[in-house]
N, C-alpha and C. Protein backbone atom coordinates (compact mmCIF):
# COMPACT_ATOMS: atom_id res chain seq x y z
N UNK A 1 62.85 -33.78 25.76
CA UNK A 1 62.00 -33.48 24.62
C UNK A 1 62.77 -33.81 23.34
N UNK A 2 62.06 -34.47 22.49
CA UNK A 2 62.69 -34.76 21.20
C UNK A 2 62.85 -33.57 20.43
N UNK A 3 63.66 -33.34 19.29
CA UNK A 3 64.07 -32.54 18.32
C UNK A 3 63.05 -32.21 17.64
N UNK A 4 62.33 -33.49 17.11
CA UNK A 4 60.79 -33.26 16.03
C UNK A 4 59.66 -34.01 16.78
N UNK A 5 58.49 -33.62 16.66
CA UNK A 5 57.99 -34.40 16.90
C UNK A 5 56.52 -34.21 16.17
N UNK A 6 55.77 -35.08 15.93
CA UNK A 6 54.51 -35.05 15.49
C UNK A 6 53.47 -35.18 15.62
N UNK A 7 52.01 -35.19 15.62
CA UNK A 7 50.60 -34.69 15.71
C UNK A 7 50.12 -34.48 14.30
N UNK A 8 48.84 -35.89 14.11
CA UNK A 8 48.04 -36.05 13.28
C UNK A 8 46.61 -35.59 13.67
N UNK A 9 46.44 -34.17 12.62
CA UNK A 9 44.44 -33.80 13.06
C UNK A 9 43.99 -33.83 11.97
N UNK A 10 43.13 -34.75 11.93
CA UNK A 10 42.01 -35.52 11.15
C UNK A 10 43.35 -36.03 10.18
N UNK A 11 43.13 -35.11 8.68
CA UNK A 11 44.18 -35.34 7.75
C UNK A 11 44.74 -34.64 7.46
N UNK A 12 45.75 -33.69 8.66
CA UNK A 12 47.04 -33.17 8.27
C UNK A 12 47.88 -33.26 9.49
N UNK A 13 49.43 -33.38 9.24
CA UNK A 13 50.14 -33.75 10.07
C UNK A 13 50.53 -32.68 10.05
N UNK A 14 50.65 -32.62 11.44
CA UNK A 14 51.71 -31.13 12.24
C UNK A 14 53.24 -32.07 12.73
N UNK A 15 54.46 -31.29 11.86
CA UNK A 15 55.47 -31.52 12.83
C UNK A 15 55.97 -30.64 13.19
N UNK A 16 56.46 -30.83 14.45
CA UNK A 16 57.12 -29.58 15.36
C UNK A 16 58.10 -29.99 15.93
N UNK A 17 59.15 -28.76 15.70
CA UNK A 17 60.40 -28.15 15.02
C UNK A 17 60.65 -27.85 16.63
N UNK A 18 61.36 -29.07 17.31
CA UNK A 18 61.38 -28.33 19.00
C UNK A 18 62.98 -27.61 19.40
N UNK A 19 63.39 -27.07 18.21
CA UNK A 19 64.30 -26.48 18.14
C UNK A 19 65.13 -25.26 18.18
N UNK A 20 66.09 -24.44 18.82
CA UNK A 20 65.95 -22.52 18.50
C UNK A 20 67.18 -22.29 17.80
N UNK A 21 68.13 -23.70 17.11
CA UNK A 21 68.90 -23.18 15.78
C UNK A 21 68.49 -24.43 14.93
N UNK A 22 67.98 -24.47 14.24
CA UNK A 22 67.79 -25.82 13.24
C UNK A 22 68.52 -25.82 11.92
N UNK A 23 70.11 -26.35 12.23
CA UNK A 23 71.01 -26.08 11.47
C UNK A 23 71.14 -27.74 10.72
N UNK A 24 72.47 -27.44 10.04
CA UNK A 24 72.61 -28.92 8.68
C UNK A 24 72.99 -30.08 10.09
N UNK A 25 73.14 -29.88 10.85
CA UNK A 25 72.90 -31.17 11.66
C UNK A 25 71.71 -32.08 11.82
N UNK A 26 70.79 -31.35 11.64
CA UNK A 26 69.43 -31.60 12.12
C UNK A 26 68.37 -31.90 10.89
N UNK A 27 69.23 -31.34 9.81
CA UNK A 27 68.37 -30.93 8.75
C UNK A 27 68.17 -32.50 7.86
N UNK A 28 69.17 -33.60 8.29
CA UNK A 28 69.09 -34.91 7.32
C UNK A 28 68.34 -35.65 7.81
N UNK A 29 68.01 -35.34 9.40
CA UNK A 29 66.84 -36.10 9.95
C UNK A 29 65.41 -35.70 9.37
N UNK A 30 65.20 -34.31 9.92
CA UNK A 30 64.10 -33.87 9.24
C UNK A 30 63.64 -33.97 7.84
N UNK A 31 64.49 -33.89 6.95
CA UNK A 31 64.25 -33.97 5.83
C UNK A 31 63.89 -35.92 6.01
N UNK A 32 64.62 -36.61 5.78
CA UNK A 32 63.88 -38.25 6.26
C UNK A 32 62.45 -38.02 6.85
N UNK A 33 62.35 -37.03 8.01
CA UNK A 33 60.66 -37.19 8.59
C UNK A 33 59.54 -36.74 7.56
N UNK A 34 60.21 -35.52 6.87
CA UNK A 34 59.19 -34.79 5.77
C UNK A 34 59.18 -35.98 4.69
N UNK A 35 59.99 -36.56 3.79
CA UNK A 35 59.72 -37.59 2.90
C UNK A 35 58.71 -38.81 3.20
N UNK A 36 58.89 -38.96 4.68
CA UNK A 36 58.45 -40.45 5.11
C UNK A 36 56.87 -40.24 4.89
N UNK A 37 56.88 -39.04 5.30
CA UNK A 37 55.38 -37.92 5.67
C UNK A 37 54.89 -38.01 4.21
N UNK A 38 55.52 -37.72 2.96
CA UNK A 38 55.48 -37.31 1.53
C UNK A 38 55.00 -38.63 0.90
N UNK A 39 55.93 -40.04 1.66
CA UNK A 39 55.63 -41.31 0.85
C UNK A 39 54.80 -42.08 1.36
N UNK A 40 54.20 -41.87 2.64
CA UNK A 40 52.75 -42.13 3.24
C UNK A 40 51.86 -41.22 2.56
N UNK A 41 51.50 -40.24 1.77
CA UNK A 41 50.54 -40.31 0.65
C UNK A 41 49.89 -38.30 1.96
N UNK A 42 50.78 -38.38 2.98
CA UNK A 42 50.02 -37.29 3.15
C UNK A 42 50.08 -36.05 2.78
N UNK A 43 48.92 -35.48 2.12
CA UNK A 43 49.22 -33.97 1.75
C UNK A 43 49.07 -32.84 2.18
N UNK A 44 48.98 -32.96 3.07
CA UNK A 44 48.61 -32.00 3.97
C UNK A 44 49.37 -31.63 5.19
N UNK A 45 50.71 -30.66 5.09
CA UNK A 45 51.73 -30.56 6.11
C UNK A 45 51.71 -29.11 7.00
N UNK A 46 51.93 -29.50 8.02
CA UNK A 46 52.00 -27.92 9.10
C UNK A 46 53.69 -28.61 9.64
N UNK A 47 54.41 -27.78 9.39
CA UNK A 47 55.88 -27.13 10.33
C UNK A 47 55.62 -26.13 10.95
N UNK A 48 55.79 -26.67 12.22
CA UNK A 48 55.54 -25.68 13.53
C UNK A 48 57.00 -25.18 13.78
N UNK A 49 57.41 -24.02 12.87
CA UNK A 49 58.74 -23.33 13.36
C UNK A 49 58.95 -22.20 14.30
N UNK A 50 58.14 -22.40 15.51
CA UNK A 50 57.85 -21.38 16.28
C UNK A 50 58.52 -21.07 17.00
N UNK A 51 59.64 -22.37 17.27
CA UNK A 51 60.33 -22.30 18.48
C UNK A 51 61.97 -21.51 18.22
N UNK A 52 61.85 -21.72 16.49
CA UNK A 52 63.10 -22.14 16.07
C UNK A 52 63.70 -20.13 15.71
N UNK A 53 64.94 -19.78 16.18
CA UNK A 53 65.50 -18.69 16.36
C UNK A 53 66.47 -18.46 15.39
N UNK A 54 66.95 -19.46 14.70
CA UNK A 54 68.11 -19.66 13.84
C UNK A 54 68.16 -20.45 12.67
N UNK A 55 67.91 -20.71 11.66
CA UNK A 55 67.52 -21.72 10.72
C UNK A 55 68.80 -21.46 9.52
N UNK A 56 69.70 -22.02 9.27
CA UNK A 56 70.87 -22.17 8.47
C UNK A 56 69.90 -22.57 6.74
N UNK A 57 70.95 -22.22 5.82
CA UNK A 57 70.50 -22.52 4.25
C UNK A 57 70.21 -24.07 4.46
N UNK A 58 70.70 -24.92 4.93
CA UNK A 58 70.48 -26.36 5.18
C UNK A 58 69.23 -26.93 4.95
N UNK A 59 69.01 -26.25 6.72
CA UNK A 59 67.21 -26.64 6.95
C UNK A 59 66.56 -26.04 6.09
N UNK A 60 66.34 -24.92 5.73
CA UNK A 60 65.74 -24.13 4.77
C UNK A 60 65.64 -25.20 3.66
N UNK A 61 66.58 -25.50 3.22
CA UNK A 61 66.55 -25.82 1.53
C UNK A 61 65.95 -27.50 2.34
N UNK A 62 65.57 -27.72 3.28
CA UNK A 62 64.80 -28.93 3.74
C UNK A 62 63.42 -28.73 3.58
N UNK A 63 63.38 -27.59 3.79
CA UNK A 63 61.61 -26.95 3.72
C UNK A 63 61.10 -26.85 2.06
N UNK A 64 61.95 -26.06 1.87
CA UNK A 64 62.11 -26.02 0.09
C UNK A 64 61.72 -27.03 -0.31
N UNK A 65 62.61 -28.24 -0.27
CA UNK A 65 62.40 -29.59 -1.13
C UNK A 65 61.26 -29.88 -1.22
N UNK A 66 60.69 -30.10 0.54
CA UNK A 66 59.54 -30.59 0.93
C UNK A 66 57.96 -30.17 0.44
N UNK A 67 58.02 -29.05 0.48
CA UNK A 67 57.29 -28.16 -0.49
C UNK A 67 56.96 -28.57 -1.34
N UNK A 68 58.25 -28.41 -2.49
CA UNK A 68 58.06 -28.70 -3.82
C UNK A 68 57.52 -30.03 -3.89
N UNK A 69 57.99 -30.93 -3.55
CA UNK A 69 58.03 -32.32 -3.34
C UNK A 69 56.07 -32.54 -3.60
N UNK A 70 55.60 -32.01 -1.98
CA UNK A 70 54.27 -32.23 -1.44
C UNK A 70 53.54 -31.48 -2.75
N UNK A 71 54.03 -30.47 -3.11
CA UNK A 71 52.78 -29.79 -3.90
C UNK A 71 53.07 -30.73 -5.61
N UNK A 72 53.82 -31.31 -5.89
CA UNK A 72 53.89 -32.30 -7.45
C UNK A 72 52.95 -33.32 -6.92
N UNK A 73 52.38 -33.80 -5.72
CA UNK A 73 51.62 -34.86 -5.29
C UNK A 73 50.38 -34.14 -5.11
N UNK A 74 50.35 -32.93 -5.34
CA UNK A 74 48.81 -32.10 -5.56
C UNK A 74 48.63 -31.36 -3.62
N UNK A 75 49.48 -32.11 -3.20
CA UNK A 75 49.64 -31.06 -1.62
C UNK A 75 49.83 -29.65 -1.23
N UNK A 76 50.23 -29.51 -0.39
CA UNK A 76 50.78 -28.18 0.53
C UNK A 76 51.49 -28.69 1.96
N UNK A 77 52.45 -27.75 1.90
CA UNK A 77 53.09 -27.41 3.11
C UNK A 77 53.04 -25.91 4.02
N UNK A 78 52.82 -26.27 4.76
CA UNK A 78 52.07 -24.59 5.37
C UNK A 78 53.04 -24.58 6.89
N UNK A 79 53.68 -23.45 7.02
CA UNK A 79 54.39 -23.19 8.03
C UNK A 79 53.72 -22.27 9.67
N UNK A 80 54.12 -22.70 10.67
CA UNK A 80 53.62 -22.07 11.68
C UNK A 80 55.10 -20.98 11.90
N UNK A 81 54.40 -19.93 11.76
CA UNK A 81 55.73 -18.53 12.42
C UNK A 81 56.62 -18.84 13.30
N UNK A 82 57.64 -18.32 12.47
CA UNK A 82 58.84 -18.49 13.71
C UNK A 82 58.76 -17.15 14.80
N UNK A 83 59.51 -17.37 15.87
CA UNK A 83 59.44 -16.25 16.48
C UNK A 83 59.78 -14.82 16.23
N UNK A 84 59.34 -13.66 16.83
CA UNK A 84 59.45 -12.85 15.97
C UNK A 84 60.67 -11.80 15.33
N UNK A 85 61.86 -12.37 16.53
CA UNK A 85 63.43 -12.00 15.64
C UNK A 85 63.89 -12.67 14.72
N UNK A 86 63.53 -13.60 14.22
CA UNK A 86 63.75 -14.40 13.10
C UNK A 86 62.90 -14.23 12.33
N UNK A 87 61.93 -14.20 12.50
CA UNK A 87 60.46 -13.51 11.15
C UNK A 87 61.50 -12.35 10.79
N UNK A 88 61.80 -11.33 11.77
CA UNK A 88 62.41 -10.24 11.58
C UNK A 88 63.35 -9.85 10.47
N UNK A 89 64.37 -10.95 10.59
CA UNK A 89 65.38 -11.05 10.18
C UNK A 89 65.59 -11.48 8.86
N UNK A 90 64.51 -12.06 8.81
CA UNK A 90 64.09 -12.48 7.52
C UNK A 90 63.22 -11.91 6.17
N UNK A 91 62.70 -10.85 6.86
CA UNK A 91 61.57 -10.24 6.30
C UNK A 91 63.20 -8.70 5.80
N UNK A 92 64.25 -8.81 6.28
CA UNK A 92 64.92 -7.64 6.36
C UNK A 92 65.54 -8.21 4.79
N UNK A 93 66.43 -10.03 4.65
CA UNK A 93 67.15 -10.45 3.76
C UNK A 93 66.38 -10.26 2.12
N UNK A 94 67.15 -10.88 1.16
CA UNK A 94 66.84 -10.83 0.03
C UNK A 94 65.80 -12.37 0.10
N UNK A 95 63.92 -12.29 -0.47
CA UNK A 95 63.46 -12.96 0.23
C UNK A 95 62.38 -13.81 -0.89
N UNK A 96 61.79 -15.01 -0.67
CA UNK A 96 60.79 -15.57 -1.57
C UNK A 96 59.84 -15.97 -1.24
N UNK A 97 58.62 -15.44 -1.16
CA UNK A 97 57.44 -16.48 -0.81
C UNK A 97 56.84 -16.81 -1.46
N UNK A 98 57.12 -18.14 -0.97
CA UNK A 98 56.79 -19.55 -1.03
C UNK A 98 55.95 -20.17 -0.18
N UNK A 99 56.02 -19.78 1.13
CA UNK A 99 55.04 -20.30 2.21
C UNK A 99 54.10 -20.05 3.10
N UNK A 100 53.27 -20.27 3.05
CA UNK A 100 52.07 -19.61 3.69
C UNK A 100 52.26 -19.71 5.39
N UNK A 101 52.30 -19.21 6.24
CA UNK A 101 52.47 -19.00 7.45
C UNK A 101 51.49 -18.45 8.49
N UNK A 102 51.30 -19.18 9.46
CA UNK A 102 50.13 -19.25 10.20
C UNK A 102 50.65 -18.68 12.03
N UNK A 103 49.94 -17.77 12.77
CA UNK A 103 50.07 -17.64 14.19
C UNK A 103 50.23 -18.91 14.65
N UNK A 104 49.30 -20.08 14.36
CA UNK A 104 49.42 -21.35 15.18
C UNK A 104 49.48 -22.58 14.34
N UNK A 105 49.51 -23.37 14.98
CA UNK A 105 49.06 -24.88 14.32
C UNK A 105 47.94 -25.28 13.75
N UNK A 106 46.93 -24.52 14.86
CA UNK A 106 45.73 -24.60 14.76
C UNK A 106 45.00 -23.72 14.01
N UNK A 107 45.45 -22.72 13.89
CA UNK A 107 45.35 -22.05 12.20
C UNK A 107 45.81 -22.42 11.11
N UNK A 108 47.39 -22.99 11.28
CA UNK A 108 47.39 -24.02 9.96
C UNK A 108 46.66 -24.80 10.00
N UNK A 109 46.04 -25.92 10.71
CA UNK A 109 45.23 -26.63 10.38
C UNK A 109 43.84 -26.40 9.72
N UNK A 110 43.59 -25.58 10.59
CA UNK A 110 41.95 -25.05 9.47
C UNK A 110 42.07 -24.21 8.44
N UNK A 111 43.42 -23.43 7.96
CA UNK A 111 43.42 -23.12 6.65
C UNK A 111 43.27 -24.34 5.51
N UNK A 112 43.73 -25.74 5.95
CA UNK A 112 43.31 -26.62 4.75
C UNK A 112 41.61 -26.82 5.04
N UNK A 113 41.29 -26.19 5.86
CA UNK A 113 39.40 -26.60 5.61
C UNK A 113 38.78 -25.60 4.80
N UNK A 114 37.55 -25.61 4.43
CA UNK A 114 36.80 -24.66 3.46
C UNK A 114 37.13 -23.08 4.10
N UNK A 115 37.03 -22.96 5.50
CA UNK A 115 36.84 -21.61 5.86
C UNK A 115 38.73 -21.35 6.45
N UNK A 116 39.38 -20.56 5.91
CA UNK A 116 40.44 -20.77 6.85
C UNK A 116 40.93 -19.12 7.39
N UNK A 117 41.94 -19.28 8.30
CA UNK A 117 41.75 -18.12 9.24
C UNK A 117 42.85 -17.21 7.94
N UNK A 118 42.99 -16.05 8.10
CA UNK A 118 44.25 -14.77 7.94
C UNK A 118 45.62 -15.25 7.43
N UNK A 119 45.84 -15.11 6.50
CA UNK A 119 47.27 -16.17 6.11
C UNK A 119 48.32 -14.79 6.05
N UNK A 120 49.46 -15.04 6.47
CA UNK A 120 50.34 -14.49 6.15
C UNK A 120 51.68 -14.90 5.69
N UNK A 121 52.43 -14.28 4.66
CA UNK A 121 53.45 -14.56 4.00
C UNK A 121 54.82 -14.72 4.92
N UNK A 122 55.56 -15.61 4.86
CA UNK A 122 57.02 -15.54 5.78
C UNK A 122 57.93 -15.44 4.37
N UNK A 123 58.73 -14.27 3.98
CA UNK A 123 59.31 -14.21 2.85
C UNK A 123 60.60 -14.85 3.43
N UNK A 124 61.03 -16.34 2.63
CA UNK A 124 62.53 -17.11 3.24
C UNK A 124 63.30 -16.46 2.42
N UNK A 125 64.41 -16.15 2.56
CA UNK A 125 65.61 -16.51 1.79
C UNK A 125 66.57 -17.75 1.09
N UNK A 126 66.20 -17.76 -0.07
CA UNK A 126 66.86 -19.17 -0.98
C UNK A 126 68.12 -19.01 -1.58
């Protein structure tokens, strides 16, 4: 299984994060996949961090960029929950939200449609 991988529905791309530490090793690739994603014109992003148990300031500040990045192009980036000792752990640190966070993919995905499901906050640490 690859590290990232991706899934286009209708017009938003899901990438998923097939990872359970997604540390600064990992983070110069991904960040390349999120830009490539940014300079193909799409605005509409789901990170499926569901898998991921461990996420270093690295990747984080990969998500960050990306964010910022997508939403100056009039976008969003919308995150799928990490599992729930790392939600945990996170929700405990000094924290910012920034990202809207979804049970699934498939709830991120239909939150960019007119009707969208229950959003909940993942407060990161920056």
């Amino acid at each position: 299984m690859e590290d990232f991988e991706q899934k286009v529905v209708d017009d938003v791309v899901v990438e998923i994060v097939n990872l359970t530490r997604a540390t600064w090793k990992e983070a110069n690739q991904f960040k390349l996949i999120l830009q490539s994603d940014i300079e193909r014109k799409f605005r509409k992003l789901v990170v499926d961090i569901s898998q991921v148990e461990f996420m270093d300031s690295t990747f984080l500040g990969t998500l960050v960029l990306a964010k910022r990045n997508i939403t100056q192009i009039g976008g969003d980036l919308k995150l799928v929950e990490p599992v729930s000792v790392f939600k945990a752990l996170m929700e405990k640190t000094s924290t910012l939200n920034i990202f809207e966070s979804y049970k699934s993919a498939s709830d991120a995905v239909l939150s960019f449609k007119s009707i969208a499901p229950i959003k909940t906050s993942i407060p990161l640490h920056v």
